[in-house]
Protein backbone atom coordinates (compact mmCIF):
# COMPACT_ATOMS: atom_id res chain seq x y z
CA UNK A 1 -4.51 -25.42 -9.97
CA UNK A 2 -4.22 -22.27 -11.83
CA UNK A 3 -6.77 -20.26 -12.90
CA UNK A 4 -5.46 -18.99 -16.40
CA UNK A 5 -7.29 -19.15 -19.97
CA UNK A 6 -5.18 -21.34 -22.71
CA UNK A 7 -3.90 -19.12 -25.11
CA UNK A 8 -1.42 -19.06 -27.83
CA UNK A 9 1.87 -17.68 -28.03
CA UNK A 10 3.73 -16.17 -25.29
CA UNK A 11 2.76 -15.57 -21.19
CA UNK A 12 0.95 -12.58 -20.69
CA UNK A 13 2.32 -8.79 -19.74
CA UNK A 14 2.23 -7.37 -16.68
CA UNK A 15 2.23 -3.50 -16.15
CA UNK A 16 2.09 -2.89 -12.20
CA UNK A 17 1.44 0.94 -11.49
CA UNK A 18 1.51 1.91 -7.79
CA UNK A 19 1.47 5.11 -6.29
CA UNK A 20 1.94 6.74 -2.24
CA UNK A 21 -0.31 7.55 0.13
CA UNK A 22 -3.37 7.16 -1.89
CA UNK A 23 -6.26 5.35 0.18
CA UNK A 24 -9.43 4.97 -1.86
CA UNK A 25 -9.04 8.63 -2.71
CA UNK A 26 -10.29 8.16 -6.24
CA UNK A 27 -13.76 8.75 -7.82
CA UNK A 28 -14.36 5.38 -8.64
CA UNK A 29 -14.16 4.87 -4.69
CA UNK A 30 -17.01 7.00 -4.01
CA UNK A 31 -15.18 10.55 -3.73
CA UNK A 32 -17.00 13.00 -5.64
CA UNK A 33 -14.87 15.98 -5.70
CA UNK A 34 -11.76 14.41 -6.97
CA UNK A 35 -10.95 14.12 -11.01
CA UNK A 36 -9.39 10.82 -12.07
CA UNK A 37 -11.05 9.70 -15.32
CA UNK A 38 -8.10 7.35 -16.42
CA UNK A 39 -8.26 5.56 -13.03
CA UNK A 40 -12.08 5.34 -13.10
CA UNK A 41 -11.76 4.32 -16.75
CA UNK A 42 -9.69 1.06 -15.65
CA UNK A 43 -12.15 0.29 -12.69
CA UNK A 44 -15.51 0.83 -15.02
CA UNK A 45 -13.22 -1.05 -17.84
CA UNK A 46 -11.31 -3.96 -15.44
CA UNK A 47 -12.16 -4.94 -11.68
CA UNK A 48 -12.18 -3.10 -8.62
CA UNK A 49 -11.38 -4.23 -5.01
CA UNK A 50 -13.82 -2.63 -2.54
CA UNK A 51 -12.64 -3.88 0.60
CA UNK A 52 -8.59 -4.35 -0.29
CA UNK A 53 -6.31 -3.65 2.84
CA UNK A 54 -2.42 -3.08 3.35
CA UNK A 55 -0.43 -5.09 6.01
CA UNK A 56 0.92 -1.90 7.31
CA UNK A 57 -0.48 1.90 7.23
CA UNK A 58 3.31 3.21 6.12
CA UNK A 59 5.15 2.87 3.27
CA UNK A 60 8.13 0.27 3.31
CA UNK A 61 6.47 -2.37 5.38
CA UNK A 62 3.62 -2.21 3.04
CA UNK A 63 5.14 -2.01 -0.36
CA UNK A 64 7.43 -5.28 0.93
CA UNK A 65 4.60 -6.99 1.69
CA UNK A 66 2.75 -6.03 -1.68
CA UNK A 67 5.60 -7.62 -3.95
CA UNK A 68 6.65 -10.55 -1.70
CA UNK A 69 3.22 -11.76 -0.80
CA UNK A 70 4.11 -12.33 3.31
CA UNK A 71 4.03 -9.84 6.26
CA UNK A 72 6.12 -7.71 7.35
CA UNK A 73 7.57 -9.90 10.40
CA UNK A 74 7.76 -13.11 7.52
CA UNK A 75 10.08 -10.75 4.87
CA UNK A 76 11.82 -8.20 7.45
CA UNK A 77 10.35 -4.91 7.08
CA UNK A 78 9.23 -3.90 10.06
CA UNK A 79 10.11 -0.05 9.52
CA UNK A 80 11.23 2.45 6.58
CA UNK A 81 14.15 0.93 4.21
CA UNK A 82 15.59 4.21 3.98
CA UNK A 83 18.68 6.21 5.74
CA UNK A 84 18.83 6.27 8.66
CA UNK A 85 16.25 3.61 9.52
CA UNK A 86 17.14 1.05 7.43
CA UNK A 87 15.21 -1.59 7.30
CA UNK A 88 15.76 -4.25 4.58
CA UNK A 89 13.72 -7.60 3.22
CA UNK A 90 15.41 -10.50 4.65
CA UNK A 91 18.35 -12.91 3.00
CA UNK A 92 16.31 -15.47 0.60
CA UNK A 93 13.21 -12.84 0.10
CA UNK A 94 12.18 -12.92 -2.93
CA UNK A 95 10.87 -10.20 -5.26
CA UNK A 96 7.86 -10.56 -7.35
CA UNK A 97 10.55 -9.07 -10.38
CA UNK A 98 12.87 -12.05 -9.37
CA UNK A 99 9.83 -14.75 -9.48
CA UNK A 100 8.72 -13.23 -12.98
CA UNK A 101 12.30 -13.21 -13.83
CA UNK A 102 13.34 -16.70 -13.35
CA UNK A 103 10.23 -17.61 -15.71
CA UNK A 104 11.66 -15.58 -18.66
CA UNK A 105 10.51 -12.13 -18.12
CA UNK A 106 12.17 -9.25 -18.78
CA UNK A 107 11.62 -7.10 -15.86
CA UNK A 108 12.08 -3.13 -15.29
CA UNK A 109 11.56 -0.48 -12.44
CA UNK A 110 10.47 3.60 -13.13
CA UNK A 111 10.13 5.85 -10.55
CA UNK A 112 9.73 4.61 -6.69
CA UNK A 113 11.13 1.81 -4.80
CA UNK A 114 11.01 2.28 -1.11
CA UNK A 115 9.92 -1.67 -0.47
CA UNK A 116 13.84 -2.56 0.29
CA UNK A 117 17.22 -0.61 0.92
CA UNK A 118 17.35 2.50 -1.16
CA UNK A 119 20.61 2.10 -2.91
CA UNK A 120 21.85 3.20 -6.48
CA UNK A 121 20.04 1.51 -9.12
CA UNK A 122 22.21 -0.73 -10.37
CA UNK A 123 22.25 -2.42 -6.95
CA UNK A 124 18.34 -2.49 -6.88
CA UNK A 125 18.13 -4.18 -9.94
CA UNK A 126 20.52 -7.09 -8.87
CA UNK A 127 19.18 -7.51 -5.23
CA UNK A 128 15.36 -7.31 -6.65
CA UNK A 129 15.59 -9.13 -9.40
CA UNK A 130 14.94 -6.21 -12.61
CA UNK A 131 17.14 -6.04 -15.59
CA UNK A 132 16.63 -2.38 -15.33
CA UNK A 133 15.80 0.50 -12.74
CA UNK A 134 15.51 3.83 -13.48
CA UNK A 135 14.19 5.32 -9.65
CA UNK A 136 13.39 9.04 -8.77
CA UNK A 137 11.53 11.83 -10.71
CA UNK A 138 8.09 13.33 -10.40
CA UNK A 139 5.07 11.93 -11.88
CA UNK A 140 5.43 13.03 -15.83
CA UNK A 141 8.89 12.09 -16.04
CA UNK A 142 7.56 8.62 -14.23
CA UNK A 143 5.47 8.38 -17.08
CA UNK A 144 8.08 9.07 -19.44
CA UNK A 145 10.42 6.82 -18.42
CA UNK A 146 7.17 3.90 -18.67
CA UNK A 147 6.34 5.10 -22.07
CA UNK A 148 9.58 4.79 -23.24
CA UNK A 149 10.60 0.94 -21.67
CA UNK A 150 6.74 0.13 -23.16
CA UNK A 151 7.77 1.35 -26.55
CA UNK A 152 10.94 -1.13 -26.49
CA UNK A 153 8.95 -4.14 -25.18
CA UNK A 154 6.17 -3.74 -27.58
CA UNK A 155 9.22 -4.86 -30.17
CA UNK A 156 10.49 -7.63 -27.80
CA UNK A 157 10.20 -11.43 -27.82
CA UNK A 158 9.87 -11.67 -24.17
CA UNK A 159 6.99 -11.19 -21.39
CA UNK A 160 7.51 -8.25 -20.07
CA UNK A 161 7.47 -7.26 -16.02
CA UNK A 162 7.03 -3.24 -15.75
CA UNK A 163 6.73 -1.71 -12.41
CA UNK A 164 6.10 1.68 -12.37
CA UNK A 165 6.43 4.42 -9.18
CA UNK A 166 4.77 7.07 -8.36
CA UNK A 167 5.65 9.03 -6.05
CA UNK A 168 2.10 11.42 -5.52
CA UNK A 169 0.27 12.00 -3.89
CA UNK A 170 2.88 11.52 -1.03
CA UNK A 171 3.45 15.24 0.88
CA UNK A 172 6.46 17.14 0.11
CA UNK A 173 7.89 20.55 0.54
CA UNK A 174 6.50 22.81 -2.18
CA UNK A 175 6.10 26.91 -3.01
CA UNK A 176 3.29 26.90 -1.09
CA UNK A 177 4.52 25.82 1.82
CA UNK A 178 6.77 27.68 4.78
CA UNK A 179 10.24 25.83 5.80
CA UNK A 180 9.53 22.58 7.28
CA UNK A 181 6.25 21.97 5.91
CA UNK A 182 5.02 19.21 4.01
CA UNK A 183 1.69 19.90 2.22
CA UNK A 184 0.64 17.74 -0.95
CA UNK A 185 1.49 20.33 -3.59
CA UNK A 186 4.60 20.58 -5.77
CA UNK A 187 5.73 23.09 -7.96
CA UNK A 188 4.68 20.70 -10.66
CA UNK A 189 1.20 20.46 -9.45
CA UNK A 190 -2.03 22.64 -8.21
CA UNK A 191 -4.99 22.59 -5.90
CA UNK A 192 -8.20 21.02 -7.09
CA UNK A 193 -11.61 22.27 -5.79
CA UNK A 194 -13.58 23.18 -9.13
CA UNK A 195 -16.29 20.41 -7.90
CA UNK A 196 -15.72 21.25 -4.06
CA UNK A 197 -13.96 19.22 -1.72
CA UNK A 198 -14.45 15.86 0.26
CA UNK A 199 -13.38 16.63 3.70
CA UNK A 200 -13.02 12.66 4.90
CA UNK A 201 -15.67 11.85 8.04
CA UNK A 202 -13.03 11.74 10.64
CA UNK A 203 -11.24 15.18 10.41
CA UNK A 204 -13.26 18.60 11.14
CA UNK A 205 -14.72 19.98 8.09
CA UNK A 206 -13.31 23.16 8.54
CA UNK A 207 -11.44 26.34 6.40
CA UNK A 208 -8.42 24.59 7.02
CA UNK A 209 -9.26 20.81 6.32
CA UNK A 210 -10.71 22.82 3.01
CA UNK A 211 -7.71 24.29 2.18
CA UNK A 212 -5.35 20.83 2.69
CA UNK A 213 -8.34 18.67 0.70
CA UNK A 214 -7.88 20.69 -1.86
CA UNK A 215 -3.94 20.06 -2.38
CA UNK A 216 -4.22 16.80 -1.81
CA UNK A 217 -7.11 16.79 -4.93
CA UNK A 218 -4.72 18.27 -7.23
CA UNK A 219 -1.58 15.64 -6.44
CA UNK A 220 -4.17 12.73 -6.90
CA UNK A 221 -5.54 14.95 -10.07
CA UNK A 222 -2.13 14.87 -11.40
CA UNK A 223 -0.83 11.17 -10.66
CA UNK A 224 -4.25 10.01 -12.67
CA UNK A 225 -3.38 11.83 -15.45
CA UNK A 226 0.57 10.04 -14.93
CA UNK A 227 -0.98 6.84 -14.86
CA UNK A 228 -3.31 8.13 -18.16
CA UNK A 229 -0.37 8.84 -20.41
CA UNK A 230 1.02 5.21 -19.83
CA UNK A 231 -2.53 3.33 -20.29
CA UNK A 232 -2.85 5.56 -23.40
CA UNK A 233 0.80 4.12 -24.82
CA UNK A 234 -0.08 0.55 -23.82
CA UNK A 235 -3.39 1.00 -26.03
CA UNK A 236 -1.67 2.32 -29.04
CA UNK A 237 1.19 0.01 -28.70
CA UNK A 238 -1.45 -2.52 -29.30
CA UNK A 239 -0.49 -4.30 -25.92
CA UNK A 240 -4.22 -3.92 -23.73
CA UNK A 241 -5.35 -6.87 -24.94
CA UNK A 242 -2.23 -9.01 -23.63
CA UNK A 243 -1.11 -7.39 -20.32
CA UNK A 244 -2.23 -7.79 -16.73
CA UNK A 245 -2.69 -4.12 -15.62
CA UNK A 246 -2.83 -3.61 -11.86
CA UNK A 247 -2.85 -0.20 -9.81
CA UNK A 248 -2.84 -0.28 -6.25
CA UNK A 249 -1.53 2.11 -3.76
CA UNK A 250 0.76 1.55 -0.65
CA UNK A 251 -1.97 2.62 2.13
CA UNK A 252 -4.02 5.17 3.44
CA UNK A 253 -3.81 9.05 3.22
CA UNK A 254 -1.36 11.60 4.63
CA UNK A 255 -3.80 12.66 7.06
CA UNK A 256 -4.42 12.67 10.97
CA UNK A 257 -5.77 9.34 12.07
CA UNK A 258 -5.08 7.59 8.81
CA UNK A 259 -1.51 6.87 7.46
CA UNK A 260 0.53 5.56 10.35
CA UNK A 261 -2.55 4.04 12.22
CA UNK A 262 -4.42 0.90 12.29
CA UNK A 263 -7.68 2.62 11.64
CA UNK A 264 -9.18 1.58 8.41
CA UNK A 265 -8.47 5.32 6.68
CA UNK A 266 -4.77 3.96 7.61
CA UNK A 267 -5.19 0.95 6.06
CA UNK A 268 -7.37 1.07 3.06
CA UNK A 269 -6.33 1.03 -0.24
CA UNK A 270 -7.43 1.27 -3.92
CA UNK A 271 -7.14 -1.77 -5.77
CA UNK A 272 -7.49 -2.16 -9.55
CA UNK A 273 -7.25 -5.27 -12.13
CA UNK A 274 -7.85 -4.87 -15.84
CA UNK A 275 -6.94 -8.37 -17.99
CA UNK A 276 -8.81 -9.06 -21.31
CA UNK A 277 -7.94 -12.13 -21.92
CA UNK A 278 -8.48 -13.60 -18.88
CA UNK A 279 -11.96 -11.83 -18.31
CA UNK A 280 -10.63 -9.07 -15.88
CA UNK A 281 -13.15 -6.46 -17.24
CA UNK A 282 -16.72 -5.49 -17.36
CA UNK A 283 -16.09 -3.15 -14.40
CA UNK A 284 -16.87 -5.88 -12.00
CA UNK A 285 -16.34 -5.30 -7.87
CA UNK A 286 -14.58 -7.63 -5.34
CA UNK A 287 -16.35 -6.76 -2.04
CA UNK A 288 -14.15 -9.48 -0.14
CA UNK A 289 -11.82 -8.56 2.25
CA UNK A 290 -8.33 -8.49 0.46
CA UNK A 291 -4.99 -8.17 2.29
CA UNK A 292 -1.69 -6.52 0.46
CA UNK A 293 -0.44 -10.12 0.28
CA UNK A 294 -2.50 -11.42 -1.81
CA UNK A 295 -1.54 -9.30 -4.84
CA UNK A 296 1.65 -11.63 -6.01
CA UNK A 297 -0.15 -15.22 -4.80
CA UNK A 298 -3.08 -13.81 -7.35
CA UNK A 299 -0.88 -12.68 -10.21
CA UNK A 300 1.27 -15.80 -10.23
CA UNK A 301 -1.86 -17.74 -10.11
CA UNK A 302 -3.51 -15.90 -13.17
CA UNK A 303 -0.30 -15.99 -14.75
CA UNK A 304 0.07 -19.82 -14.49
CA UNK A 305 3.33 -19.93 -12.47
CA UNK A 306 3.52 -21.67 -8.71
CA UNK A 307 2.53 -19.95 -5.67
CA UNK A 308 5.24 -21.23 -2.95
CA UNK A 309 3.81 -22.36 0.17
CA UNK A 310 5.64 -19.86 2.42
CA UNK A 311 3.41 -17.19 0.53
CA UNK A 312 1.11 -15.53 3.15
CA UNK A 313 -1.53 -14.20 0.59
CA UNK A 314 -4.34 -15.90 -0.98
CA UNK A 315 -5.17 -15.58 -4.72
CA UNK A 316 -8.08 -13.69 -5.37
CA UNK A 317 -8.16 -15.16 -8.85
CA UNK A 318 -11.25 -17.25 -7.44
CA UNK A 319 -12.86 -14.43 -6.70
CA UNK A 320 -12.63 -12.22 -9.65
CA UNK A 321 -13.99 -14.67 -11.69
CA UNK A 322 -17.16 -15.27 -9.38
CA UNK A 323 -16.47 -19.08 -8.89
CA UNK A 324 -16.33 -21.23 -5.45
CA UNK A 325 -13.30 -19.96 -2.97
CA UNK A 326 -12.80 -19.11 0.72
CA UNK A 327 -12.17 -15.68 1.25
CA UNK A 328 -10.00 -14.15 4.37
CA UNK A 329 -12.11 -14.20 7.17
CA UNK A 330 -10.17 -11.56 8.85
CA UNK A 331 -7.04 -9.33 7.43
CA UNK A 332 -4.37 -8.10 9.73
CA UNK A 333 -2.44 -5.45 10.42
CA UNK A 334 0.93 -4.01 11.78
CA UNK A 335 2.85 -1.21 12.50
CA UNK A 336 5.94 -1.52 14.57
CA UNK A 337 8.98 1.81 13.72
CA UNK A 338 7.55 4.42 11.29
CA UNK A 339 9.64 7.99 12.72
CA UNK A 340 9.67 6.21 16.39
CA UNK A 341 8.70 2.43 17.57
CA UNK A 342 5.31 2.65 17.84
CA UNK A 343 4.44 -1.10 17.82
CA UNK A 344 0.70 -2.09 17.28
CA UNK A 345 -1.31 -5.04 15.55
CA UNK A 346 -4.51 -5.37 14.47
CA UNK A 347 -7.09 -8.07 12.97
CA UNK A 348 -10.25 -6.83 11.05
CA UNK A 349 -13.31 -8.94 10.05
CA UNK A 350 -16.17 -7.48 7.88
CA UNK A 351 -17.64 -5.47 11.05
CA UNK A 352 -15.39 -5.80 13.84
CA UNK A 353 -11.93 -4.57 14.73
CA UNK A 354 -9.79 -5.25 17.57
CA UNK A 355 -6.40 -2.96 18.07
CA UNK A 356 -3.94 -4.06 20.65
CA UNK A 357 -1.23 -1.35 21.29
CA UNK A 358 2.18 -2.74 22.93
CA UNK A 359 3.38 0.84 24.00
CA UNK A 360 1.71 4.23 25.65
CA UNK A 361 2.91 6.17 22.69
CA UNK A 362 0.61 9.13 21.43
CA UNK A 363 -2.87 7.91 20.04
CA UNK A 364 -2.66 9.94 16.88
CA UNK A 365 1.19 10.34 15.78
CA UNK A 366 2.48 14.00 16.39
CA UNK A 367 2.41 15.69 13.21
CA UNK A 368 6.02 17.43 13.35
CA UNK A 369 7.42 13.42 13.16
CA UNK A 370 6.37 13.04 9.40
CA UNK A 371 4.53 16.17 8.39
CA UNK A 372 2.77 19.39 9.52
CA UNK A 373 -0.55 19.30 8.48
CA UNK A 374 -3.87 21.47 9.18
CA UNK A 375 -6.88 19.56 9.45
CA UNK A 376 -7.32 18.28 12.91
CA UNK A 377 -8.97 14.67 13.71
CA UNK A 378 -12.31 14.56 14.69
CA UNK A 379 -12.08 12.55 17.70
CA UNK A 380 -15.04 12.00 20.68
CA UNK A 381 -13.10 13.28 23.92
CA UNK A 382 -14.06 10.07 25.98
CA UNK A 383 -13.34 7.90 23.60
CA UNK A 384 -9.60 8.48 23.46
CA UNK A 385 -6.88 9.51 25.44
CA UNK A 386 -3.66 11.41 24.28
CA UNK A 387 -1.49 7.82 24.25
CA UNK A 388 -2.82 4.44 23.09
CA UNK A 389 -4.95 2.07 25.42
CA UNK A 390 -3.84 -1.38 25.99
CA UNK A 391 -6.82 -2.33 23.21
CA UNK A 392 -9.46 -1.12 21.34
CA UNK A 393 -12.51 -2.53 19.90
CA UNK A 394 -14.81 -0.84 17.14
CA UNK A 395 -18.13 -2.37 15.82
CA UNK A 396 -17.89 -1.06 12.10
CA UNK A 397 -21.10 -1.57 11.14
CA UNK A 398 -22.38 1.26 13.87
CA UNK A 399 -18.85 3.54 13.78
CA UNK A 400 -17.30 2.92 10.33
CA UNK A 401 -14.86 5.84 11.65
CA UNK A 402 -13.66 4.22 14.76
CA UNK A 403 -14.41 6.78 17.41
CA UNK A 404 -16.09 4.91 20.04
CA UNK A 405 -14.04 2.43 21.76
CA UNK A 406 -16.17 -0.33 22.53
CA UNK A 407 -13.31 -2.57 24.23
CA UNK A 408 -14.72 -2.39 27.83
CA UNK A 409 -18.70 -2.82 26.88
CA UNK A 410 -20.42 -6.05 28.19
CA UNK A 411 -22.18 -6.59 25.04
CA UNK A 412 -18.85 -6.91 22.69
CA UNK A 413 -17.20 -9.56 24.99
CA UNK A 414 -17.40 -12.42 22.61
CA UNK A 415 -15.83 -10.26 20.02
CA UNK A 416 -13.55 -9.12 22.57
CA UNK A 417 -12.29 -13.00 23.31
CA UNK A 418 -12.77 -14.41 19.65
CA UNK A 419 -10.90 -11.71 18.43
CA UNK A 420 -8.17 -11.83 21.11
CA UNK A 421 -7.73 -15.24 20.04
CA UNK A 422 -7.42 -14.78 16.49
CA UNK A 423 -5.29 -11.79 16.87
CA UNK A 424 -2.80 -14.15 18.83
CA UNK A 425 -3.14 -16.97 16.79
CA UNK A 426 -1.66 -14.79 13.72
CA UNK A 427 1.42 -13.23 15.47
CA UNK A 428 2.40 -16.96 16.78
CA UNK A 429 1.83 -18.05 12.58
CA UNK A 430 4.16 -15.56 11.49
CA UNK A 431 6.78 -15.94 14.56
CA UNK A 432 6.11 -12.00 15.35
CA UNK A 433 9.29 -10.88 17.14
CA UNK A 434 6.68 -9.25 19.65
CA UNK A 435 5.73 -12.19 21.84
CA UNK A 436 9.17 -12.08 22.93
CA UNK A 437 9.80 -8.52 23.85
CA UNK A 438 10.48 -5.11 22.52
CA UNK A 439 11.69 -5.03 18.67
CA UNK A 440 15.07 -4.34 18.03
CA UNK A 441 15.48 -1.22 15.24
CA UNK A 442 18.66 -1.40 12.88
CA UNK A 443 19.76 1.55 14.47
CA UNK A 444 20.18 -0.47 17.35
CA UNK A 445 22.95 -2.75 16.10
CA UNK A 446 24.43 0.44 14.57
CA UNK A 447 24.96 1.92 17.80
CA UNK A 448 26.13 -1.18 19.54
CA UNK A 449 29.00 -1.78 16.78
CA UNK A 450 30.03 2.24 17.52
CA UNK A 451 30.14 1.14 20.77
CA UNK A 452 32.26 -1.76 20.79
CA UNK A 453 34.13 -1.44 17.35
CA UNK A 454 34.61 2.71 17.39
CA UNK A 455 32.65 4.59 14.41
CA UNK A 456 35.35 4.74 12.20
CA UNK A 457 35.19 0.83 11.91
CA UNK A 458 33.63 -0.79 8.80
């Protein structure tokens, strides 16, 4: 039964603003040093997910899973939708801007899609299901481009569907930076250390970590005040008090031993919810565990529309309003071709974590694959080799930063074997192409049809 509020008149709005590479990197998470008052605003002013999660510590698998509502083995993103890996959500996926869509919204896309194949936009919009995409451009034009579609559906009879990229604080080559190297600082943008810097816990806290903190402070500096401008239009367009707001970000930081592994600084990720009208306010926190998938199942749910069985997620709906529900007793994770197959899974209860690693590929991806960065992981000699073990096992109540393998330790063997087991009963629910063999890449039937059919053949 859906959880929504009677009201008069049309469905509610939704504004969904998402950004890259983000983590819980905001001050309403607990990080001191950085300055986002318009994303603090919405979590003192909405509700704020403490323990949300992504299916997948990169950025395609993740965002498919965020706007489907299933895995990345269920929908068919198993690696980066982009040339040359291209990876693409499966025939008969559907789109949370389709699903909205076919109940009478009018949907639009600003700024980044990387959650299917990048094409022009005119292609996006028909395979995803917007009437209108309008892809690419730093963070102010982002917001420009969101003002502007707001200021048209403020006069509109329809619901409106707005999706809005951005693309900070994801690395790229800047003015700063020599050839080759991706730090977090554009020429649009500046580093951020008037309150000092928050070094994370698992990297050395050292002139160089200091230095990189600091960039990274100014891109998430500037993408608040993106996501400011647009939350300032909704309010004097008048629309607050009717639209679903919702920010969340694709997964964990740029930064060794987070983005692009299972550890939770790979997987974490800010998750906020602001909806008058259907209570979503008071700054109230969710301290269940919440998994990427459950964002669409939740917003359907609020929004009175069917959740489809084949939906992986849960909606949280339940949960934000503090009545009776059955939250995830474990979330799972995944990461199978990010710059090189690299297949892992995980499955993560509220203090334990079990990894199981399905090649001998480095233990902490080699920074030259997606950027070169200067902090260095702070990582206990014995407790990790330079390529993955065949499983770890952290108890995060003692080692919230997953340095101490505990995998082969007599007193974690009923984790080890309940968690075993419920890590294997997940990839058999979602038919992981894992349990029978190595995972085919794209590139792979690209090569064989050069092979057989000549590369000059369509």
């Amino acid at each position: 039964m859906p959880h929504t509020i009677d009201m008069p008149g049309r469905r509610l709005n939704v504004l969904l603003l998402h950004c890259h590479d983000l983590g819980r990197f905001l001050g309403c998470y607990g990080v001191p040093t950085v300055d986002t008052p318009c994303l603090d605003q919405l979590a003192a002013s909405g509700v704020m997910f403490s323990r949300a999660f992504s299916t997948a510590p990169q950025c395609s698998p993740s965002r498919a899973s965020l706007f489907t509502g299933r895995f990345p083995q269920q929908n068919g993103v198993l690696g980066l939708t982009h040339a040359r890996f291209g990876w693409d959500l499966l025939p008969g996926e559907r789109h949370l801007a389709r699903l909205l869509k076919d109940h009478g919204y009018v949907t639009s896309l600003v700024g980044v899609q990387h959650e299917s194949r990048v094409l022009p936009d005119e292609a996006v919009a028909r395979r995803l299901g917007f009437d209108g995409v309008q892809t690419g451009g730093r963070g102010e034009i982002v917001a420009d481009r969101a003002i502007d579609r707001l200021a048209r559906f403020a006069e509109a009879d329809q619901p409106f569907y707005l999706q809005v990229g951005f693309r900070e604080p994801h690395r790229l080559p800047g003015h700063r930076d020599p050839m080759g190297v991706m730090g977090f600082i554009g020429d649009h943008m500046s580093p951020y250390d008037e309150r000092g810097v928050t070094v994370p816990g698992y990297l050395v806290d050292d002139a160089s970590a200091r230095e990189e903190v600091a960039e990274l402070q100014g891109a998430v500096r500037y993408m608040d005040a993106c996501v400011g401008r647009v939350l300032t239009e909704l309010d004097d367009l008048g629309l607050t008090d009717n639209t679903i707001v919702l920010f969340v970000t694709d997964h964990g930081l740029a930064l060794p031993r987070a983005k692009c592994t299972l550890y939770d600084p790979g997987l974490e990720i800010a998750l906020l919810a602001r909806a008058p009208a259907l209570g979503w306010q008071g700054g109230r926190t969710v301290t269940d565990l919440v998994s990427g998938i459950d964002l669409v199942p939740t917003l359907l749910d609020a929004l009175g529309l069917p959740v489809t069985a084949d939906m992986a997620g849960i909606s949280q709906v339940p949960a934000i309003r503090g009545t009776a529900h059955r939250p995830h007793p474990a979330i799972f994770g995944q990461l199978t071709y990010h710059d090189y197959y690299d297949p892992r899974r995980c499955a993560r209860t509220g203090s334990r974590k079990l990894i199981v690693n399905f090649s001998s590929a480095p233990s902490i991806m080699d920074g030259s694959q997606s950027w070169h960065r200067r902090c260095t992981p702070r990582v206990a000699p014995s407790s990790l080799v330079a390529t993955h073990p065949l499983a770890e096992l952290y108890d995060l109540d003692t080692d919230p930063y997953e340095m101490l393998n505990v995998v082969d330790d007599p007193r974690y063997a009923a984790d080890r074997v309940t968690l075993l087991a419920t890590l294997y009963g997940w990839l058999a629910e979602v038919d992981d192409p894992l349990l029978t063999g190595p995972v085919r890449s794209p590139a792979h039937a690209e090569a064989m049809h050069a092979l057989q059919h000549g590369m000059d053949h369509p």
